[in-house]
Protein backbone atom coordinates (compact mmCIF):
# COMPACT_ATOMS: atom_id res chain seq x y z
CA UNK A 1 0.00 0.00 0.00
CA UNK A 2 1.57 3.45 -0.93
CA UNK A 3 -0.25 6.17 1.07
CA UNK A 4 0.67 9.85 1.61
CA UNK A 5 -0.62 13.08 2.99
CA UNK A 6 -2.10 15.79 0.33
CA UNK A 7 -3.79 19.18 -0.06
CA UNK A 8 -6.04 20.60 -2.08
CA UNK A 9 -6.80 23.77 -3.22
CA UNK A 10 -10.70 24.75 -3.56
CA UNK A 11 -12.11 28.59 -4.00
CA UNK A 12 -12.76 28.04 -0.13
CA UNK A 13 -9.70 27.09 1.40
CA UNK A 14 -7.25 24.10 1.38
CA UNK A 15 -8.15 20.50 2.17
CA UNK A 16 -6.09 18.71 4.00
CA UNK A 17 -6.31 14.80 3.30
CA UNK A 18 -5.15 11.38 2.66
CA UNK A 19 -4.20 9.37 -0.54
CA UNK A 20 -4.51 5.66 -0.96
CA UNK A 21 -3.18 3.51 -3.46
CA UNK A 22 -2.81 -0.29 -4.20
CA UNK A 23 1.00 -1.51 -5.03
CA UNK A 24 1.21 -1.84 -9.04
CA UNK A 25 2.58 0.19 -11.72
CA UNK A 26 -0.49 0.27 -13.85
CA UNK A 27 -3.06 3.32 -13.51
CA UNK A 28 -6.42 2.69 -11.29
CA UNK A 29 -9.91 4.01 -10.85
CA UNK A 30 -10.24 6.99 -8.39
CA UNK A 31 -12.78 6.39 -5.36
CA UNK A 32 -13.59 9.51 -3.41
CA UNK A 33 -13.87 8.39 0.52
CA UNK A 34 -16.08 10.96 2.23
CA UNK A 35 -16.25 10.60 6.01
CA UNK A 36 -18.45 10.24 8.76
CA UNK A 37 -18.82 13.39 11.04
CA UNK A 38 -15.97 12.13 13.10
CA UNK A 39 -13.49 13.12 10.57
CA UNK A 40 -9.99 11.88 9.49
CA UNK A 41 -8.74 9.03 12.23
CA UNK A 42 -7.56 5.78 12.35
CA UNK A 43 -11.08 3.87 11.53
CA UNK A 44 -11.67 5.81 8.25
CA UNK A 45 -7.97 5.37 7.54
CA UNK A 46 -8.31 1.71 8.26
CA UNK A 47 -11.69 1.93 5.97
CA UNK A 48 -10.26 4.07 2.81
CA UNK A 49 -6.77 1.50 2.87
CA UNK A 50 -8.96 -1.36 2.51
CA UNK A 51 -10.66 -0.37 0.10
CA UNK A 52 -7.57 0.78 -1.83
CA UNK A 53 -6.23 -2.73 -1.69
CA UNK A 54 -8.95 -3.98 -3.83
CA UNK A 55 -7.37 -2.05 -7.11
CA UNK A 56 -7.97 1.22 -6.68
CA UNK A 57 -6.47 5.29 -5.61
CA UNK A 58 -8.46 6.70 -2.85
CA UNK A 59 -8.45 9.70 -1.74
CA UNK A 60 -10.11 10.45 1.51
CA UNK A 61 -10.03 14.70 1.79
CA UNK A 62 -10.93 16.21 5.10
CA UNK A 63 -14.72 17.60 4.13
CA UNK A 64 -14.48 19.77 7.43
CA UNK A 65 -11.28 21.90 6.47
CA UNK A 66 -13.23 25.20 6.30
CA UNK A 67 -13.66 24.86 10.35
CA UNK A 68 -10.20 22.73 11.31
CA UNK A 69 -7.68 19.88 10.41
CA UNK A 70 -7.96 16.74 12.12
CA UNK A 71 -9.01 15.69 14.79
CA UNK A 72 -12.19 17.24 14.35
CA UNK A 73 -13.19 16.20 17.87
CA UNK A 74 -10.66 17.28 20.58
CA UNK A 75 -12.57 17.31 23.67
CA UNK A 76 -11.74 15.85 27.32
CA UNK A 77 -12.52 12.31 27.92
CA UNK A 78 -16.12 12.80 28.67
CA UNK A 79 -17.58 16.07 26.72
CA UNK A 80 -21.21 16.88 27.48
CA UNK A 81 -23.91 16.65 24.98
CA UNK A 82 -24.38 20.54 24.78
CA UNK A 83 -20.14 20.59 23.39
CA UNK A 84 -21.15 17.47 20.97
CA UNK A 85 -23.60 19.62 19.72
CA UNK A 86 -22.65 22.70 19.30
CA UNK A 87 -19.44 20.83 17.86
CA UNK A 88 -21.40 19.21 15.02
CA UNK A 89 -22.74 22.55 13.65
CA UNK A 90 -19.61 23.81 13.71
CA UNK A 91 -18.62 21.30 11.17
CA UNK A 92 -21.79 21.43 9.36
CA UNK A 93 -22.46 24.55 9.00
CA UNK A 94 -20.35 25.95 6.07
CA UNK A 95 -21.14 22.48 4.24
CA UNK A 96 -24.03 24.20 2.54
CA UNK A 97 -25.46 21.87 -0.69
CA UNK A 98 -23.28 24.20 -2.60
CA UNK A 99 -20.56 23.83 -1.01
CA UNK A 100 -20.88 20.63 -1.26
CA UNK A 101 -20.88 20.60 -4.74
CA UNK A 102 -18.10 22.77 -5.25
CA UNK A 103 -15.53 20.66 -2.98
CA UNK A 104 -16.94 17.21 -5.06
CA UNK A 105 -15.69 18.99 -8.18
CA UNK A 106 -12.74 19.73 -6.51
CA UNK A 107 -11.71 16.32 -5.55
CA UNK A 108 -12.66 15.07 -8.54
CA UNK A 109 -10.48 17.06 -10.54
CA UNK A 110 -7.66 16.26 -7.79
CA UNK A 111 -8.07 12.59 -8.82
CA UNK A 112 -8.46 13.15 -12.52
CA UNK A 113 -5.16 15.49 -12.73
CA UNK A 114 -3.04 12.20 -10.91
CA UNK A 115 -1.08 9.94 -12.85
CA UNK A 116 -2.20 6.97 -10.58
CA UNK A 117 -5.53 7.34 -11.47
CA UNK A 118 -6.91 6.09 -14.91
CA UNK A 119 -9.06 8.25 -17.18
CA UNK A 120 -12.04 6.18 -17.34
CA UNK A 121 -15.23 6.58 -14.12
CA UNK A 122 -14.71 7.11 -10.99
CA UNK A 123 -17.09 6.42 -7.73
CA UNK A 124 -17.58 8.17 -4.33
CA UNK A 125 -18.41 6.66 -1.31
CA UNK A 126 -20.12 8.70 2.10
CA UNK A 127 -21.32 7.85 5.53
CA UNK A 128 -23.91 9.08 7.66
CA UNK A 129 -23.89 12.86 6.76
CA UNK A 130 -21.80 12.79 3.53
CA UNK A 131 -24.25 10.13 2.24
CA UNK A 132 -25.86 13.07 0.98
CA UNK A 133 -22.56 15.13 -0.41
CA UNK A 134 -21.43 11.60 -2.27
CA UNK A 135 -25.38 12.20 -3.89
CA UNK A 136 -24.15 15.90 -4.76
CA UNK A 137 -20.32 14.89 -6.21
CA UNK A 138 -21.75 12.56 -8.26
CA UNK A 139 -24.86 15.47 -9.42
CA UNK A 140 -22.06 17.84 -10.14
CA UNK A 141 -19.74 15.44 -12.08
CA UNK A 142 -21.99 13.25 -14.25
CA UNK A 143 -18.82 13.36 -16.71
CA UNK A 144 -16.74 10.99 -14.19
CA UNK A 145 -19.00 9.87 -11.48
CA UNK A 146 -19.89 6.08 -12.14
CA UNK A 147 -21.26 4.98 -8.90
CA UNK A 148 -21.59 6.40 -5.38
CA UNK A 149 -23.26 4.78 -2.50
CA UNK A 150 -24.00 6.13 0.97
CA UNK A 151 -23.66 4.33 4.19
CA UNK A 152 -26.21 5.18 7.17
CA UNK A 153 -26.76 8.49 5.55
CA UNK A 154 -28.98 11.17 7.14
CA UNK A 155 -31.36 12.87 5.69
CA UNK A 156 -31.48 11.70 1.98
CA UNK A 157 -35.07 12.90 1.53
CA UNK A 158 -37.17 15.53 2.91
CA UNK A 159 -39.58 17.92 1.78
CA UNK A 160 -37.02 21.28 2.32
CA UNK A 161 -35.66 22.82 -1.02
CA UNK A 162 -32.82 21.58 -0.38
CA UNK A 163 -33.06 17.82 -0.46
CA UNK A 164 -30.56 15.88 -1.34
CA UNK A 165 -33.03 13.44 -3.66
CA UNK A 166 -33.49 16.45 -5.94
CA UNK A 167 -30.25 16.27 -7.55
CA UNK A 168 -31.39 12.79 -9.05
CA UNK A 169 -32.11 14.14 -12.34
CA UNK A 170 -28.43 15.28 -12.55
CA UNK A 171 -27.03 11.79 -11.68
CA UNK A 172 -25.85 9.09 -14.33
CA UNK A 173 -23.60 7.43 -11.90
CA UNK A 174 -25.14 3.98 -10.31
CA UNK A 175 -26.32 3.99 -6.88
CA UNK A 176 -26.75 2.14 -4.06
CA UNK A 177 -27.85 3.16 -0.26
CA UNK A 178 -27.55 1.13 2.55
CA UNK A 179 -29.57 2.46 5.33
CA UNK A 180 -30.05 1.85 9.10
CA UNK A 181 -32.72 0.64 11.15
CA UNK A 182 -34.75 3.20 13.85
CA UNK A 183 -32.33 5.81 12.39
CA UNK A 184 -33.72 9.47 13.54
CA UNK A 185 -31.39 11.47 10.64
CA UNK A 186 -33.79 8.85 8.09
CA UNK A 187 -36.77 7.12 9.28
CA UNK A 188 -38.38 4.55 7.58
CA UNK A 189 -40.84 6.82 6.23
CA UNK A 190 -37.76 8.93 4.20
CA UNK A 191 -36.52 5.56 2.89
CA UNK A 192 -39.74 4.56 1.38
CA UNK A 193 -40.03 8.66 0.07
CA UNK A 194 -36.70 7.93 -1.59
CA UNK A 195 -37.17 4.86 -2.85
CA UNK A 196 -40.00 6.14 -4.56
CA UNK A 197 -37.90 8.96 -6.09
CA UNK A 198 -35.15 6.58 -6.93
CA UNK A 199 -37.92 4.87 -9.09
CA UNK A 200 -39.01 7.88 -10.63
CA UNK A 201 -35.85 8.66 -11.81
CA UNK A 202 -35.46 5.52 -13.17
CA UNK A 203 -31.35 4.94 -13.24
CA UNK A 204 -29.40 2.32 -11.62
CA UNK A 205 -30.00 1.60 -7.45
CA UNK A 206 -30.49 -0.36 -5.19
CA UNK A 207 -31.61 0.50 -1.54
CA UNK A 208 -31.82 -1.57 1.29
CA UNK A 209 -32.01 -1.91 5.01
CA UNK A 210 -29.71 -3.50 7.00
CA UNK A 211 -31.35 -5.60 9.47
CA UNK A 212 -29.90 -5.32 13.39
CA UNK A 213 -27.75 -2.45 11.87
CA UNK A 214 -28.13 1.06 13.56
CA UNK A 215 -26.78 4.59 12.87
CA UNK A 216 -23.11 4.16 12.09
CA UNK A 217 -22.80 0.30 11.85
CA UNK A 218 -20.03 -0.13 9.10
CA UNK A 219 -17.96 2.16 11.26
CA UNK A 220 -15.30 0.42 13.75
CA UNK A 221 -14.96 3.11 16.44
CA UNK A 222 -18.76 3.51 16.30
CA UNK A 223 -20.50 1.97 19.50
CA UNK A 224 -23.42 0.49 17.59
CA UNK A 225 -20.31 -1.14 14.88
CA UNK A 226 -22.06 -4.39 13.49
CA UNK A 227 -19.03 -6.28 11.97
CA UNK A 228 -20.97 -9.27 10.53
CA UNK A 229 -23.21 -6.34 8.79
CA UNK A 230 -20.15 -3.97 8.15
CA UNK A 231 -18.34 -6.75 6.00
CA UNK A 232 -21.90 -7.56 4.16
CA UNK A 233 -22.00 -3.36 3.12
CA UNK A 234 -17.80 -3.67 2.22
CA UNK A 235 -18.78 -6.49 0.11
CA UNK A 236 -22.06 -4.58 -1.47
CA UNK A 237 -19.45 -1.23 -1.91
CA UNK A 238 -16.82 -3.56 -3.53
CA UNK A 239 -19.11 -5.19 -6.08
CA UNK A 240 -20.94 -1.85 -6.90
CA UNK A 241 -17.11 -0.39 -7.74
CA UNK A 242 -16.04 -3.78 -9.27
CA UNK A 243 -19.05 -3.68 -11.85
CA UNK A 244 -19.16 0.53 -12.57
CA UNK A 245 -15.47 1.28 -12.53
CA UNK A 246 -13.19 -1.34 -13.91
């Protein structure tokens, strides 16, 4: 595995981040790796290397570089739930849809511009609340977005202006969502809501619950991690990727 530290440069600021790469000579797809709302650390590293070691460069940017560089979460050993809080929309705030979009094009162009990286699709990959910014990469790049899926994502569909299922008419890439059970950030009623907007739009998706799998299950620091279920969504990721991108 070759691995190194990188930076890019947006109309915002500079991302700090992480690339991935399997051992080999010959060029490979790009995968974006978007975070949970924990940030850069050594579970997402552990996640965006083992994905790289099934053929491809990842690059996993930090998506929260407008407020800090990692780690995102620096309290003392047992913060409150007021500091968790008012933590989390520090970090959320600036990521505005727009935003959103802008940094996706950003990364994608990082990707395209590396010699490691072939020239054909690429895919993008987010948890809980980038599940909806892997939905707006792959709206703003339907030139080089092949698939994206979203892990446990929050709030995929609602009826505000800004909901992420709008950007569905802008999306070629294949899709696939993998949600949580008695999730808050997307009840069972916003599955079926998306679902049905998935079908209206009529590409390629698939979206499914994963049974005895809450809120951040694919995630190994997470306290509800599910590993039996966590291996089942690496496998679903990997064969998405395997089918779209190479």
């Amino acid at each position: 595995m070759i691995e190194g530290e990188i930076e890019i440069r947006t109309s915002d600021g500079v991302s700090d981040g992480f690339l991935y790469r399997a051992e080999g000579l010959r060029p490979m797809p790009g995968i974006i790796h978007l975070t949970d709302i924990g940030g850069i650390r050594p579970s997402q590293h552990a996640m965006a290397r083992r994905l790289a070691e099934q053929g491809y460069c990842v690059l996993m940017p930090n998506v929260f570089y407008r407020t800090g560089r990692p780690p995102v979460f620096n309290f003392p050993a047992d913060p409150t739930e007021e500091q968790r809080r008012l933590r989390f929309a520090e970090l959320v705030g600036p990521l505005t849809p727009e935003a959103m979009e802008r940094d996706g094009v950003y990364y994608v162009d990082f990707l395209a511009a590396n010699g490691s990286v072939s020239p054909g699709a690429m895919g993008v990959v987010g948890y809980c609340f980038t599940g909806s910014m892997a939905m707006r990469t792959a709206a703003a790049r339907p030139d080089r977005i092949g698939a994206a899926a979203a892990f446990h994502g929050g709030g995929l569909f609602s009826d505000a202006p800004t909901s992420p299922h709008l950007v569905l008419p802008r999306i070629q890439a294949w899709l696939y969502f993998g949600h949580a059970i008695n999730d808050r950030s997307m009840p069972e009623d916003a599955i079926q809501k998306l679902d049905q907007a998935l079908e209206a739009w009529g590409g390629k998706y698939e979206s499914e619950v994963y049974q005895g799998a809450y809120h951040g299950w694919t995630v190994p620091d997470s306290p509800v991690y599910n590993p039996l279920q966590a291996e089942r969504a690496f496998e679903k990721q990997t064969e998405l990727f395997e089918k779209t991108l190479k």
